[in-house]
C-alpha atoms as a PDB file:
ATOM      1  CA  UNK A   1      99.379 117.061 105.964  1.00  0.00           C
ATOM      2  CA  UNK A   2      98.936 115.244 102.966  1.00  0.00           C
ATOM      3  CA  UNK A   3      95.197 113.514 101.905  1.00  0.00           C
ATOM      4  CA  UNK A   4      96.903 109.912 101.887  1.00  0.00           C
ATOM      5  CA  UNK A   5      98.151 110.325 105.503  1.00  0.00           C
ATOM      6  CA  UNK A   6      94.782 111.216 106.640  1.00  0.00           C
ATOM      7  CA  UNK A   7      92.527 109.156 104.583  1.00  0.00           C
ATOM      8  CA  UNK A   8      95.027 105.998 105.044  1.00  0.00           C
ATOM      9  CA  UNK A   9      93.959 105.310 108.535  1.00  0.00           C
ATOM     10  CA  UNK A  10      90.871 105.556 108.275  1.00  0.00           C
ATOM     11  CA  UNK A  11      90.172 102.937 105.405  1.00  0.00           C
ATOM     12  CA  UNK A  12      92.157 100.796 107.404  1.00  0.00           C
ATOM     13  CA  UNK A  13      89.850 101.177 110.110  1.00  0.00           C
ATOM     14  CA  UNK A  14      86.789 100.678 107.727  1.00  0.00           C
ATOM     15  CA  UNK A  15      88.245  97.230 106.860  1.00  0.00           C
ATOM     16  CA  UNK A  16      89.181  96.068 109.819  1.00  0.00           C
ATOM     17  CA  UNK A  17      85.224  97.422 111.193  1.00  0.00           C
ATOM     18  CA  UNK A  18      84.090  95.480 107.614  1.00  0.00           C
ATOM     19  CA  UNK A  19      86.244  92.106 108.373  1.00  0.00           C
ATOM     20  CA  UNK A  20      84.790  92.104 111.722  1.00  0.00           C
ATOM     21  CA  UNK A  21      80.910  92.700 111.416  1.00  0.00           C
ATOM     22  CA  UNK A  22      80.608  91.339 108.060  1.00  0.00           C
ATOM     23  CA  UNK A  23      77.156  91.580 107.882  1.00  0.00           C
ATOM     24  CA  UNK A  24      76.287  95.232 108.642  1.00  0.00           C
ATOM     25  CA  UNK A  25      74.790  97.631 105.683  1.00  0.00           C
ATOM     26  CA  UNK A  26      76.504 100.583 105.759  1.00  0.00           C
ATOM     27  CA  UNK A  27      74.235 103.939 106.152  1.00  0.00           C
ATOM     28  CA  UNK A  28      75.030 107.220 107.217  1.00  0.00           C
ATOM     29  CA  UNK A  29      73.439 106.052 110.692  1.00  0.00           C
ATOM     30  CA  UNK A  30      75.731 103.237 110.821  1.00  0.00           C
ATOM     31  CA  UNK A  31      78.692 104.881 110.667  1.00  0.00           C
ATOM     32  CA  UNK A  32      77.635 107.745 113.293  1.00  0.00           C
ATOM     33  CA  UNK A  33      76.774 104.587 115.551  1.00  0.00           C
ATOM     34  CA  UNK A  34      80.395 102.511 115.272  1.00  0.00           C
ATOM     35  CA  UNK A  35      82.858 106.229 115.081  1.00  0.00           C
ATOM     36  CA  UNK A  36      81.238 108.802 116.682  1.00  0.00           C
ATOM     37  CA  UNK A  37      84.486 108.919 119.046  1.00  0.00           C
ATOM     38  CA  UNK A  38      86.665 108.699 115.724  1.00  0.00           C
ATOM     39  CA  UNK A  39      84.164 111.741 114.158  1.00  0.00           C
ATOM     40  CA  UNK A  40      83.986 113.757 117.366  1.00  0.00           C
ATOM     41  CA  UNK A  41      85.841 113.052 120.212  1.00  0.00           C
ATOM     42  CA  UNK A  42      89.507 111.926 118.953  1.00  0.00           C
ATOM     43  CA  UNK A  43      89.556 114.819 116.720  1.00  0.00           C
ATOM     44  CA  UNK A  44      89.193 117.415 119.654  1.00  0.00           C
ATOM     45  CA  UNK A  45      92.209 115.530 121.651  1.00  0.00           C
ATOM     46  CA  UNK A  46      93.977 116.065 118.642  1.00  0.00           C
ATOM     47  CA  UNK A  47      93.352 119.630 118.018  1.00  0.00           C
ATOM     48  CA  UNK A  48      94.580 120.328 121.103  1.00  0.00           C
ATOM     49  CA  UNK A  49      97.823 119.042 120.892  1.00  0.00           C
ATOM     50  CA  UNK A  50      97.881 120.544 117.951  1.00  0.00           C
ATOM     51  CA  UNK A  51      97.739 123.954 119.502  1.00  0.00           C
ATOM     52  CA  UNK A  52      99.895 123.215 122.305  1.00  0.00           C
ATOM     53  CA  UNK A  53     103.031 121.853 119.714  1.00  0.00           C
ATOM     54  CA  UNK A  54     102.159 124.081 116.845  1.00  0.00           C
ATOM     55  CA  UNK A  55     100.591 127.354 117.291  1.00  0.00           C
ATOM     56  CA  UNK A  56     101.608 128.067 120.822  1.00  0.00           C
ATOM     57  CA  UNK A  57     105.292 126.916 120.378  1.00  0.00           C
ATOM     58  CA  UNK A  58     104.598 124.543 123.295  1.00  0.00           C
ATOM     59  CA  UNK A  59     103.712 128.139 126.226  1.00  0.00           C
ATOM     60  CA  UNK A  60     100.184 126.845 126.679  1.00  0.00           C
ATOM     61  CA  UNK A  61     101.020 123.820 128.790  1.00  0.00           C
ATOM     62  CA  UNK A  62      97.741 123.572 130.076  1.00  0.00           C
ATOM     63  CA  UNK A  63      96.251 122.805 126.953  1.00  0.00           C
ATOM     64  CA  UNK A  64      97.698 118.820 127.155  1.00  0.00           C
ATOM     65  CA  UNK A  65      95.602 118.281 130.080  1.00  0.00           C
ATOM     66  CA  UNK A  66      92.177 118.286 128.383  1.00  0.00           C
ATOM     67  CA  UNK A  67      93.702 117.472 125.305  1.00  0.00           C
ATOM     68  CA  UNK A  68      95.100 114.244 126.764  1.00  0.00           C
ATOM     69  CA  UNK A  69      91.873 112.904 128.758  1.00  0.00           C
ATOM     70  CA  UNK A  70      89.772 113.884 125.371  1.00  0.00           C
ATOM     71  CA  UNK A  71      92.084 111.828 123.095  1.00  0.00           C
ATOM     72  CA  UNK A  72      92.285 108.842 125.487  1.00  0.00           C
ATOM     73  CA  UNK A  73      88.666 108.868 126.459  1.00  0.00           C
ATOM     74  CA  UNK A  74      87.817 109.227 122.775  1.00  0.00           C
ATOM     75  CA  UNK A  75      90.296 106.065 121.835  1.00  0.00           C
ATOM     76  CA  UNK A  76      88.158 103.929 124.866  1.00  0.00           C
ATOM     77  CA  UNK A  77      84.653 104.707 123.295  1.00  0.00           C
ATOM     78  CA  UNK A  78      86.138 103.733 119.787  1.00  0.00           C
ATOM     79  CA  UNK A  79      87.150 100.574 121.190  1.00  0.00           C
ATOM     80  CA  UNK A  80      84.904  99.857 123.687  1.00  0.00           C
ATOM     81  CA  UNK A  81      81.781 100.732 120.833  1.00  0.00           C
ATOM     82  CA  UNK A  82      83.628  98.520 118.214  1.00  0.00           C
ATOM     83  CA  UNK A  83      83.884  95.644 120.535  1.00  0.00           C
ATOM     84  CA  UNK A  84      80.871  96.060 122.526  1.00  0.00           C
ATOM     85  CA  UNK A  85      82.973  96.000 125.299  1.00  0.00           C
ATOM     86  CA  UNK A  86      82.020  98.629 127.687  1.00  0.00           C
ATOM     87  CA  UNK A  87      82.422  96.494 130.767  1.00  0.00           C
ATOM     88  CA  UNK A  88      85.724  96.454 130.321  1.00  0.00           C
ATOM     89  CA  UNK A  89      86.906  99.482 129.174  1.00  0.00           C
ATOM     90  CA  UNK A  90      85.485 101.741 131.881  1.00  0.00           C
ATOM     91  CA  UNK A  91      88.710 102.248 133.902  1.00  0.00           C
ATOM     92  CA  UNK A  92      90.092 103.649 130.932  1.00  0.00           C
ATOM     93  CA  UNK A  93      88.556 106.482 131.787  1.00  0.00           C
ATOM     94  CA  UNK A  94      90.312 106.951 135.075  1.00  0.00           C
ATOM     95  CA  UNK A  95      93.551 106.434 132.828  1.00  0.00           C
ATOM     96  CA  UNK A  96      92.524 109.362 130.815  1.00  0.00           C
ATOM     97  CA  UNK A  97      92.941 111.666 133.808  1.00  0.00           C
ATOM     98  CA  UNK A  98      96.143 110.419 134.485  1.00  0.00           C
ATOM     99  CA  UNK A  99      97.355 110.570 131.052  1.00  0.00           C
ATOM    100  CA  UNK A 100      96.025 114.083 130.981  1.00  0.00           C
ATOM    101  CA  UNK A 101      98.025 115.356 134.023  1.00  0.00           C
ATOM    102  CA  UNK A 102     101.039 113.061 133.334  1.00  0.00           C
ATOM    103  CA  UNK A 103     101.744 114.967 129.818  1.00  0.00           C
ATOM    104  CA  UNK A 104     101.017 118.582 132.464  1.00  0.00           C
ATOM    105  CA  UNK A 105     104.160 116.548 134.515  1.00  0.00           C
ATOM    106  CA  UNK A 106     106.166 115.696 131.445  1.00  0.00           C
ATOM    107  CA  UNK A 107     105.782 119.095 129.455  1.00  0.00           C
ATOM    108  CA  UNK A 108     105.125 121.349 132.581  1.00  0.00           C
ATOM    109  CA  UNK A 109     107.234 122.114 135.122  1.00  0.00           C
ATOM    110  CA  UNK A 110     108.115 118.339 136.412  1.00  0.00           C
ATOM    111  CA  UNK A 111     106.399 119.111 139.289  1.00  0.00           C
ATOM    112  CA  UNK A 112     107.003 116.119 141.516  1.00  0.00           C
ATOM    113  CA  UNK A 113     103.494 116.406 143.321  1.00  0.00           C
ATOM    114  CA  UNK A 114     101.439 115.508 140.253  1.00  0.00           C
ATOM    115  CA  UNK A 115     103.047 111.988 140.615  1.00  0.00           C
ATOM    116  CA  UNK A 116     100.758 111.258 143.543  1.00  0.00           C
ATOM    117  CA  UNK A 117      97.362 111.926 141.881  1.00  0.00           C
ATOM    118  CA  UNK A 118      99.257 110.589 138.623  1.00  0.00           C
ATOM    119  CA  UNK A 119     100.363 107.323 139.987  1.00  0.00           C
ATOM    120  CA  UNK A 120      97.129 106.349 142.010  1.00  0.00           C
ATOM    121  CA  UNK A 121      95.048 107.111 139.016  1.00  0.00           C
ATOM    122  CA  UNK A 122      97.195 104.902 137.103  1.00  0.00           C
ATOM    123  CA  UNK A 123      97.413 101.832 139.463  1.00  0.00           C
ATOM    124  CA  UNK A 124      94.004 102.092 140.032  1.00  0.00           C
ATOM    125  CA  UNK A 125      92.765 101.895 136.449  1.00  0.00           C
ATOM    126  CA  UNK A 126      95.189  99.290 135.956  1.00  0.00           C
ATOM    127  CA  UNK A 127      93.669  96.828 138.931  1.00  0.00           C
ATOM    128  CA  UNK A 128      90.311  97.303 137.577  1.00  0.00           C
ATOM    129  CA  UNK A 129      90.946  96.341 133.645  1.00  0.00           C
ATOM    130  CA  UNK A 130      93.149  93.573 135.367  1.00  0.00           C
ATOM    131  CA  UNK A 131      90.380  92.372 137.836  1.00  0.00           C
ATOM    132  CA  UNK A 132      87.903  92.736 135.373  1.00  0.00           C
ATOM    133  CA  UNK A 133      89.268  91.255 132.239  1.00  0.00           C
ATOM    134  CA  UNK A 134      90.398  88.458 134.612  1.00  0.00           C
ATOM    135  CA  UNK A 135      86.766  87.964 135.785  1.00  0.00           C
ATOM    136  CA  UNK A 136      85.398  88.048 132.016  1.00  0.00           C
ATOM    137  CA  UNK A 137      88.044  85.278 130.788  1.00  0.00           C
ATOM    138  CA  UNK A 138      87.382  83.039 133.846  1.00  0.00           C
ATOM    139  CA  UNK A 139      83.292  83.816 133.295  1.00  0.00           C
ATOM    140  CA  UNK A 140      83.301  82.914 129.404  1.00  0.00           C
ATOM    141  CA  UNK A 141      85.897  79.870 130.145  1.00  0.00           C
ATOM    142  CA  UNK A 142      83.651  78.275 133.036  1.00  0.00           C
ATOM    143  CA  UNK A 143      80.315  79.693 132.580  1.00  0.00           C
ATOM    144  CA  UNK A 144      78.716  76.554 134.187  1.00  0.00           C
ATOM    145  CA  UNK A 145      79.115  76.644 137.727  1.00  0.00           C
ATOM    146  CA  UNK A 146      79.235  73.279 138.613  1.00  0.00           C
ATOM    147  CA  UNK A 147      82.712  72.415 136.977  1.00  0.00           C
ATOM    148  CA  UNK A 148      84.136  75.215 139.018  1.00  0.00           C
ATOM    149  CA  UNK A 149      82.124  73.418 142.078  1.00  0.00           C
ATOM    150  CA  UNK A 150      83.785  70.277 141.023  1.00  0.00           C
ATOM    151  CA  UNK A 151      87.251  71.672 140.782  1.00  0.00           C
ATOM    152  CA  UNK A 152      87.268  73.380 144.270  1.00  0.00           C
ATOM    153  CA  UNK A 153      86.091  69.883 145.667  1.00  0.00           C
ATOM    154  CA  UNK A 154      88.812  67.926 144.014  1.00  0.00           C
ATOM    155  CA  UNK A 155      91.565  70.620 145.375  1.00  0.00           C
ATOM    156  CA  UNK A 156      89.859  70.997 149.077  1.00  0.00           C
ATOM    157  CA  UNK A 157      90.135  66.803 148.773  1.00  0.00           C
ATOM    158  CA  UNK A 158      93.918  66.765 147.725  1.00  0.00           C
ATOM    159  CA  UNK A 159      94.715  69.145 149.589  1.00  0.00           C
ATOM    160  CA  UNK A 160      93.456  67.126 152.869  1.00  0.00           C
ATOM    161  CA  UNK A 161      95.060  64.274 151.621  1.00  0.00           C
ATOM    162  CA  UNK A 162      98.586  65.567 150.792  1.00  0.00           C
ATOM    163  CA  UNK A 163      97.847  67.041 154.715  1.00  0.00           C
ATOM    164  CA  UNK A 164      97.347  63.605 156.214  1.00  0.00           C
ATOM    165  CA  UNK A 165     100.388  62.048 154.481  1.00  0.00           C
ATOM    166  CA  UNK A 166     102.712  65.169 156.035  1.00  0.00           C
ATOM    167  CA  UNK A 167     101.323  64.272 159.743  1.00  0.00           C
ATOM    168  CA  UNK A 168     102.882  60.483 159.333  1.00  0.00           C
END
């Protein structure tokens, strides 16, 4: 693996970070802060898959299982710390586990039964990051309660009007 391949990422990653906090100094404790999961975490996902692909020949199927919930989990702190968005993010870790056991499923033995834990997992981390980043657009577009008061009295009103004209 060359340097370039490596290092390529990650200074896009420092400008992108730069571009979008502008005004941060940059210390050692700064960066530990923002990419701990990049630093730590991602790396061990990695490694993993690393041995599973490379130095096992792909025999040590049970190595993608931790390997996959690391590298996802590590890819939902990165995002969720740059974009202080840990409210959000949190059913990505459910996801994780069923990333983990769907590469078991894919490289494994296609055993049909993991699609059951794999699948509910799945769904379920999907409702939440849909419920919630549903209930964070709607809370930032009408954070004053009274329009939304004002909207569900205007549609309660139509919608006894448009009733009264059908009974005619």
């Amino acid at each position: 693996m060359s340097r370039s391949a490596f290092l390529g990422p990650i200074l896009i990653l420092l400008g992108i970070f730069m571009f979008l906090k502008g005004d941060v100094s940059f210390s050692t404790g700064t960066i530990f802060e923002y990419f701990w999961p990049t630093l730590f975490v991602i790396p061990v996902g990695i490694f993993f898959h690393w041995m599973y692909f490379f130095i096992l020949q792909r025999r040590g199927v049970g190595l993608l299982v931790p390997g996959g919930i690391v590298l996802t989990a590590g890819i939902v702190c990165q995002i969720s710390t740059l974009f202080d968005i840990w409210h959000l993010m949190w059913p990505g870790f459910m996801l994780a586990v069923a990333i983990g056991l769907f590469e078991l499923y894919w490289f494994g033995g296609r055993n049909r039964w993991l699609l059951i834990p794999i699948n509910i997992l799945a769904v379920m981390s999907l409702l939440f990051f849909a419920i919630f980043s549903i209930g964070s657009i709607f809370g930032t577009l009408f954070h004053n309660q009274s329009i939304i008061a004002i909207v569900l009295i205007i549609a309660g009103g139509l919608m006894m009007v448009m009733r009264n004209r059908q009974s005619y």
